[in-house]
Protein backbone atom coordinates (compact mmCIF):
# COMPACT_ATOMS: atom_id res chain seq x y z
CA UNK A 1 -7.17 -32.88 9.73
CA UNK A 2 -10.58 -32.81 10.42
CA UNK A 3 -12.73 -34.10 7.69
CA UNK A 4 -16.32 -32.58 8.16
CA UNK A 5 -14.64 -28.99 9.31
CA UNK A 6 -12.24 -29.10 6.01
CA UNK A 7 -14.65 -30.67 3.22
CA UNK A 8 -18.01 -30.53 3.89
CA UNK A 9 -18.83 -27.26 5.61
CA UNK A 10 -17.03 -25.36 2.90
CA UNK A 11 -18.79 -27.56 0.56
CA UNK A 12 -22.30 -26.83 2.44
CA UNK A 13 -21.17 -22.95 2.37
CA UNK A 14 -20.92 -22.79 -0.78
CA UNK A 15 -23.99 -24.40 -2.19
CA UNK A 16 -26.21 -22.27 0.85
CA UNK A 17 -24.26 -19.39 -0.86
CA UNK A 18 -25.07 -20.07 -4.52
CA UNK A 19 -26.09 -17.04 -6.45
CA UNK A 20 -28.97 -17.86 -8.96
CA UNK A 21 -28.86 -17.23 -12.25
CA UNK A 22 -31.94 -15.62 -13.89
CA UNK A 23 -33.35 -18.32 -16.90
CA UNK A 24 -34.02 -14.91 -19.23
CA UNK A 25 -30.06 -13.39 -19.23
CA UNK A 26 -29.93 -15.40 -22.93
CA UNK A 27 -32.61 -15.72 -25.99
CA UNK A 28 -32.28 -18.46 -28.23
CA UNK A 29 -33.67 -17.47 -31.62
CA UNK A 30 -36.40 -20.08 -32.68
CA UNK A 31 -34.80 -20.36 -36.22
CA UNK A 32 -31.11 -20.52 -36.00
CA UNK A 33 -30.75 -21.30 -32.40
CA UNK A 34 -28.76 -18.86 -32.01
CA UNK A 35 -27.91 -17.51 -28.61
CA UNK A 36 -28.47 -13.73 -27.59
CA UNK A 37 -27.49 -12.07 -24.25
CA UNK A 38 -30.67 -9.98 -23.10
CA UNK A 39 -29.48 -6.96 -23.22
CA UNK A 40 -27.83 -6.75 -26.50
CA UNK A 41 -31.17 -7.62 -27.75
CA UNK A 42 -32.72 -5.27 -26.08
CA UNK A 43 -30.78 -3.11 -27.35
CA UNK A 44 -31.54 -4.44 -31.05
CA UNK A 45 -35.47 -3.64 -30.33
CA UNK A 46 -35.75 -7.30 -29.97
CA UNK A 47 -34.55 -8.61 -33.46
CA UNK A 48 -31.78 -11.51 -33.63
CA UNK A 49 -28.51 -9.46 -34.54
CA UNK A 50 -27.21 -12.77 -36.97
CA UNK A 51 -30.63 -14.08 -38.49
CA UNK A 52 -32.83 -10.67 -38.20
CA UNK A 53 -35.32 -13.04 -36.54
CA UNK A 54 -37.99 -10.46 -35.10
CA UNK A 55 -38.79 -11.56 -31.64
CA UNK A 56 -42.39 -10.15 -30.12
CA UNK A 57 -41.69 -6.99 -28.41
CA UNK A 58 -43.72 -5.60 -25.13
CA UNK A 59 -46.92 -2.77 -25.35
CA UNK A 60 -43.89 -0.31 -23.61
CA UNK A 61 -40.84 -0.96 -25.68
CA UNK A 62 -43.04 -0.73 -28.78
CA UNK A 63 -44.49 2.80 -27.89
CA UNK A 64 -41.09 4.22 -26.24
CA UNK A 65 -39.58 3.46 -29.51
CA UNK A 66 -42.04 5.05 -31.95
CA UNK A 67 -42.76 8.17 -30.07
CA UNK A 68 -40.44 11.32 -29.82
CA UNK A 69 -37.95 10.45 -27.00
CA UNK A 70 -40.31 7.69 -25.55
CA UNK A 71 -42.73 10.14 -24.72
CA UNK A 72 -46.06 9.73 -24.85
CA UNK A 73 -49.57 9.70 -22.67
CA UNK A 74 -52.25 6.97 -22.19
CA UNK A 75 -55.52 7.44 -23.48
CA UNK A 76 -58.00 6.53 -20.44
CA UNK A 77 -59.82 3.11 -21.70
CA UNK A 78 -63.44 2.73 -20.69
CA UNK A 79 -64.50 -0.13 -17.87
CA UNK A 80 -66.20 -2.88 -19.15
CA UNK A 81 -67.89 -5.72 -17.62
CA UNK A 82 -65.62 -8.49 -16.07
CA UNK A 83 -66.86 -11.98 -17.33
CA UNK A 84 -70.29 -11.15 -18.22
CA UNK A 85 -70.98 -14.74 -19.38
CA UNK A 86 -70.12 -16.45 -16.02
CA UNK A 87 -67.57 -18.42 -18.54
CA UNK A 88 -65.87 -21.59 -17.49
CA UNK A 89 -64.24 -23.92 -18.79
CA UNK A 90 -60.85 -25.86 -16.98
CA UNK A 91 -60.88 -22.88 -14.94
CA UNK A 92 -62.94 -19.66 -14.69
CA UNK A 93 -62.71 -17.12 -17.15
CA UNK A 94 -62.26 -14.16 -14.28
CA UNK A 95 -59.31 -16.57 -12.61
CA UNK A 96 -57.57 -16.00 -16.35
CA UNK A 97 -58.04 -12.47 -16.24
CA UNK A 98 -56.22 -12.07 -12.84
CA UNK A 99 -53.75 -14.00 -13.55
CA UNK A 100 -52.96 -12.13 -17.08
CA UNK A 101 -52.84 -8.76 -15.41
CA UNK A 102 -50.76 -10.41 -12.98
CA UNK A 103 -48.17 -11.28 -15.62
CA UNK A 104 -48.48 -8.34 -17.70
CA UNK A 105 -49.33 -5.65 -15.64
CA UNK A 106 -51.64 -4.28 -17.78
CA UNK A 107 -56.00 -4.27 -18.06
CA UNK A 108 -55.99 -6.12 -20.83
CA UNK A 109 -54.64 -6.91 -24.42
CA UNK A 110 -54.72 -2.85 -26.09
CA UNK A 111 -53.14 -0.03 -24.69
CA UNK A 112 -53.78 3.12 -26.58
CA UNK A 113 -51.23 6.52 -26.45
CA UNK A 114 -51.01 9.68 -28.11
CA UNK A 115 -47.51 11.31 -28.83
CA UNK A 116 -45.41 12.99 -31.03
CA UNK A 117 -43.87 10.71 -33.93
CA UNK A 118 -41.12 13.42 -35.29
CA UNK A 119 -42.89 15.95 -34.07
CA UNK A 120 -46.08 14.83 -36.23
CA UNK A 121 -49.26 14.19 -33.63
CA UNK A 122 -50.58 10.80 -33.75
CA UNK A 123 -52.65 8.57 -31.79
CA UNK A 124 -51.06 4.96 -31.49
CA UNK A 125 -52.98 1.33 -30.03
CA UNK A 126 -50.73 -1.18 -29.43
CA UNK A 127 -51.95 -5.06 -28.63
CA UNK A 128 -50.14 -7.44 -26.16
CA UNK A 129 -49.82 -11.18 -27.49
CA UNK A 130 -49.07 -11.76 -24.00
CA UNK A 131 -52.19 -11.00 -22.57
CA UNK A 132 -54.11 -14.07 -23.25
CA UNK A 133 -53.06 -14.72 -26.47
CA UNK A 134 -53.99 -11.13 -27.67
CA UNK A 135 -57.17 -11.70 -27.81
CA UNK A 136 -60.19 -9.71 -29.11
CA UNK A 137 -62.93 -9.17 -26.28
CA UNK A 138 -64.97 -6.58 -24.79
CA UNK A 139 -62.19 -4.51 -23.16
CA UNK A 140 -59.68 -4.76 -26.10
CA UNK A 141 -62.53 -3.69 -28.47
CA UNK A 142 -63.66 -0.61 -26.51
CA UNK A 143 -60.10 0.16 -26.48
CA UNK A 144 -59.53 0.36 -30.00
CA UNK A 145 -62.90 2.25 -30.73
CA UNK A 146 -61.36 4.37 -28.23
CA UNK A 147 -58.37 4.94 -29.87
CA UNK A 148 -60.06 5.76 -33.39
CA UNK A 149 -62.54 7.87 -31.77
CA UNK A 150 -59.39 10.23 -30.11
CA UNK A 151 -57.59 9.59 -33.24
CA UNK A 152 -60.85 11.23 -34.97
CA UNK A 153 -61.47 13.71 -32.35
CA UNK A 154 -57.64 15.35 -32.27
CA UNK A 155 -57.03 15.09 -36.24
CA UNK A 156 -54.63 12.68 -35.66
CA UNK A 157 -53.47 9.52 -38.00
CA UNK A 158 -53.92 6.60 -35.91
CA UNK A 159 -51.41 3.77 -35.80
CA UNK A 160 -52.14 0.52 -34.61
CA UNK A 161 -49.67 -2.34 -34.01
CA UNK A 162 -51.91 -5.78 -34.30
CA UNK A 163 -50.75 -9.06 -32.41
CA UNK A 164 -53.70 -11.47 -31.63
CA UNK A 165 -54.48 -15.28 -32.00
CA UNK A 166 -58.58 -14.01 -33.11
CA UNK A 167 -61.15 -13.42 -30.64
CA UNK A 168 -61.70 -14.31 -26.99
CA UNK A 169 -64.08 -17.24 -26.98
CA UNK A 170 -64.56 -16.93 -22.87
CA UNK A 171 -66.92 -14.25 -23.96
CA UNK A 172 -68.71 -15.68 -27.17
CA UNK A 173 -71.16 -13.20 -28.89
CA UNK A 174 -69.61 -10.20 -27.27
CA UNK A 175 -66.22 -10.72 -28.29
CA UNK A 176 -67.70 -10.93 -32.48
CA UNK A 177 -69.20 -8.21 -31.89
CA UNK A 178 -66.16 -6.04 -31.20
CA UNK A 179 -65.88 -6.65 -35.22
CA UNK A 180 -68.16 -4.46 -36.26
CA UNK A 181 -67.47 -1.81 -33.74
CA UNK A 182 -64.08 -1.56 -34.76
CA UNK A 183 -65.14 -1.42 -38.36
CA UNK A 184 -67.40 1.42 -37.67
CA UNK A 185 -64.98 3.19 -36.03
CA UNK A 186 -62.47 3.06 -38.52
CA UNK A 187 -65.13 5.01 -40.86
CA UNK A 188 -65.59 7.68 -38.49
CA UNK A 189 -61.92 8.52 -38.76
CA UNK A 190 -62.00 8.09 -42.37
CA UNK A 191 -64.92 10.96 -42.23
CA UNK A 192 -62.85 13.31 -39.75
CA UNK A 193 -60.40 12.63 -43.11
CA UNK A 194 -57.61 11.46 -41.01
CA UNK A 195 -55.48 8.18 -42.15
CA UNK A 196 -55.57 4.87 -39.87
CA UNK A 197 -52.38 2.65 -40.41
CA UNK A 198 -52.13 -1.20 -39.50
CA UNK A 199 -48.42 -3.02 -38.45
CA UNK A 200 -49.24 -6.41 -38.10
CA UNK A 201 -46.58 -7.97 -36.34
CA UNK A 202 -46.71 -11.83 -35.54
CA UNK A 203 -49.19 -13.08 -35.66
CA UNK A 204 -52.31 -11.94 -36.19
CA UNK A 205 -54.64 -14.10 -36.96
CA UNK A 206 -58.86 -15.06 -35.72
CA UNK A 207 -61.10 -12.62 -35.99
CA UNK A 208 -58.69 -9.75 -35.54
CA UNK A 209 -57.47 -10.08 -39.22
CA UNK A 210 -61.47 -10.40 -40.09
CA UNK A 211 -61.93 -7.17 -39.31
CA UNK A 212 -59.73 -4.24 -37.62
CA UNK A 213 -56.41 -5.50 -39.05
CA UNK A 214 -57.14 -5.32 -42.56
CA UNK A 215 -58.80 -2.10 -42.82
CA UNK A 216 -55.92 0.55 -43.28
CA UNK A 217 -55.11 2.83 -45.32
CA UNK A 218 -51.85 1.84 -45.33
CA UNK A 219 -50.88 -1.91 -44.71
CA UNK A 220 -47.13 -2.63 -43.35
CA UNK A 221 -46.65 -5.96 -41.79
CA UNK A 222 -42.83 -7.07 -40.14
CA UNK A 223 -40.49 -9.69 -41.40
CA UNK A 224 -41.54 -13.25 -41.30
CA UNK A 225 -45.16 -12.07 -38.99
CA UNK A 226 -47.69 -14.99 -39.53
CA UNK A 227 -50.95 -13.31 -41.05
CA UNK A 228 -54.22 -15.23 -41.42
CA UNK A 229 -57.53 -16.00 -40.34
CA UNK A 230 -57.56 -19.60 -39.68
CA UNK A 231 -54.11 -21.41 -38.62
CA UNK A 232 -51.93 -23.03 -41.67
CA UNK A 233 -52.60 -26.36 -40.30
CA UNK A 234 -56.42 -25.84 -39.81
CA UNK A 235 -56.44 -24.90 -43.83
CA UNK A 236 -54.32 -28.15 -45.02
CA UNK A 237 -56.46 -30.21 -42.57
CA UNK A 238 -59.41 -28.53 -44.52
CA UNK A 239 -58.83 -28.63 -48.03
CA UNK A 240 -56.28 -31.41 -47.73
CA UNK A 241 -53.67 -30.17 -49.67
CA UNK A 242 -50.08 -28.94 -48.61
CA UNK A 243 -49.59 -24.97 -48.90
CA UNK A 244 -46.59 -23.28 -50.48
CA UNK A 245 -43.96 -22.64 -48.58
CA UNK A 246 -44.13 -19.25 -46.38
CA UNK A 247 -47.62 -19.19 -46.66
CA UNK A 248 -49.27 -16.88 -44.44
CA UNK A 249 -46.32 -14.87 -44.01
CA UNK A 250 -45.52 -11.28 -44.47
CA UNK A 251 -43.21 -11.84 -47.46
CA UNK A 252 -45.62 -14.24 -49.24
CA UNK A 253 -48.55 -11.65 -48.47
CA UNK A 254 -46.60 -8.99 -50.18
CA UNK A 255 -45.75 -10.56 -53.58
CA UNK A 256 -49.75 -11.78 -53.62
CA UNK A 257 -50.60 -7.88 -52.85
CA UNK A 258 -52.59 -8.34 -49.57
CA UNK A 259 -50.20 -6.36 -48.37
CA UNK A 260 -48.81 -2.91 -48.96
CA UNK A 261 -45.03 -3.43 -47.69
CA UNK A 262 -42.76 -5.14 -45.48
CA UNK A 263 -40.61 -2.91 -43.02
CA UNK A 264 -37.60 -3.96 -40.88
CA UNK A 265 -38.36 -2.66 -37.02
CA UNK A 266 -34.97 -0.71 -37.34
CA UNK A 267 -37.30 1.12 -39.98
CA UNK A 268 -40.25 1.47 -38.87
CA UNK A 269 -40.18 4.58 -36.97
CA UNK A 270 -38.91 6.56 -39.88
CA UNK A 271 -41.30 4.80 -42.51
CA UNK A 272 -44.45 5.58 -40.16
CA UNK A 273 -43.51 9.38 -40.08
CA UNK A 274 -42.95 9.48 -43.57
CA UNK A 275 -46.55 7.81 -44.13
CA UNK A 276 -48.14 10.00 -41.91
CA UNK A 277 -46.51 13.49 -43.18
CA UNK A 278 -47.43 12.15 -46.77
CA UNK A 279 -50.87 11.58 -45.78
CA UNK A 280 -51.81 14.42 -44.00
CA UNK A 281 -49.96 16.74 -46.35
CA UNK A 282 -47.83 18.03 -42.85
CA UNK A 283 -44.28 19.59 -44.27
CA UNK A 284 -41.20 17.61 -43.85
CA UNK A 285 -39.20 17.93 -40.70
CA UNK A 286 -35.61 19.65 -41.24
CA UNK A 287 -32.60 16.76 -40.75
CA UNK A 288 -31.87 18.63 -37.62
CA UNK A 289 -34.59 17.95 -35.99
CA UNK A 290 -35.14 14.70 -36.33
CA UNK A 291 -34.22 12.02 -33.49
CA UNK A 292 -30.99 10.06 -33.72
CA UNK A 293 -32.38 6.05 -34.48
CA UNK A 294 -32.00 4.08 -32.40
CA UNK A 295 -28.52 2.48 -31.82
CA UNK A 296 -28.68 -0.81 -33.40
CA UNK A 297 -25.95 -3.42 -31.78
CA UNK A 298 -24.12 -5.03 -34.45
């Protein structure tokens, strides 16, 4: 019996041979720890089936799921300048751009669609927490005046899903001033008399809550989202004091009446089309032809 021909080739086979296992097939959720197989939560539109934990969901599962049968079409975003400070800190600003299109595929942190949302015309912006945190500069501003401007232009409500950790200091004064942009073009769809309607999902925070996030008609926030301007520990570190519990979240924003209501995902398709038909006075749609919901795993 040959030794090397009967125990170590197979076992040199077999480990050549080893098929790798992807590290994203399970999710643990961050409060239970409990363990989710990808595609059931996929499935779930990203919310832990035991703990309703709402995980953050990507800029393409969030607009396939509110529009009519994932339909929908981009809004062309206007260039802007790429690192027009010369910014650099560990490593240069334009390096952190490439490398968070790289990831993400997209231009940067807002994407902006229009659609149908049960057969209702709206005009939806949707920001990426994983682009760079979310955060507010020069490109994700001119996207959302964009939005609000198209939103104003086809008599459209305009929805916008916030994410952000505030603005993006690798471009200083430039990125502030996408605060008052935003804010002036939220009035210009308030005079075209058509209603603008925040989600904040978690979290949104900086500079982004300072301004665009805020300023709708209609605020809905998600389950547990963290909402704020400065961080929870940055505020105890300030006025050194400890802060109720759940402070800063959705839940705790709602009984204080910063906030209009808290929606499940599983109901926010149907609660944005009801908002949107009540404020634009558009007639209900019949019960036939509305879209099946999405099939929830259990």
């Amino acid at each position: 019996m040959n030794w090397i021909s009967n125990v170590v080739r197979p076992k040199i086979r077999n480990f050549l041979n080893r098929r790798e296992v992807p590290e994203n097939l399970w999710v643990k959720c961050p409060e239970t720890g409990q363990m989710v197989f990808h595609k059931d939560l996929e499935a779930n539109q990203y919310v832990i089936p035991g703990s309703g934990y709402h995980m953050r969901m990507s800029v393409l599962d969030r607009l396939k799921t509110t529009f009519d049968d994932g339909a929908y079409e981009e809004v062309a975003l206007p260039e802007v300048v790429i690192d027009p400070l010369k910014f650099r800190d560990e490593r240069r600003y334009a390096d952190r751009l490439k490398d968070a299109r790289t990831k993400t595929g997209a231009q940067d942190a807002v994407k902006v669609a229009t659609g149908l949302l049960e057969a209702l015309p709206v005009t939806i912006a949707v920001q990426d927490f994983g682009f760079m945190g979310g955060s507010l500069g020069m490109a994700a501003g001119e996207a959302v005046v964009t939005g609000l401007q198209t939103a104003a232009a086809k008599k459209s409500p305009f929805i916008m899903f916030a994410a952000s950790g505030g603005a993006r200091m690798q471009e200083g004064i430039l990125s502030l001033m996408q605060m008052p942009r935003t804010t002036v073009a939220i009035q210009e769809l308030r005079e075209a008399k058509q209603p603008y309607i925040v989600v904040l999902t978690n979290p949104t925070t900086g500079g982004v809550t300072a301004s665009y996030a805020m300023l709708g008609d209609i605020q809905i926030a998600e389950p547990g989202a963290l909402i704020g301007f400065a961080g929870p520990r940055v505020i105890e570190q300030t006025i050194r004091e400890k802060l109720p519990d759940g402070f800063q979240r959705a839940e705790y924003l709602f009984e204080h009446g910063m906030i209009d209501m808290v929606v499940h995902r599983h109901q926010m398709r149907e609660t944005l089309a009801r908002i949107c038909r009540l404020m634009v006075k558009a007639p209900g749609v019949p019960p036939k032809a509305r879209l099946p919901r999405p099939t929830v795993a259990a």
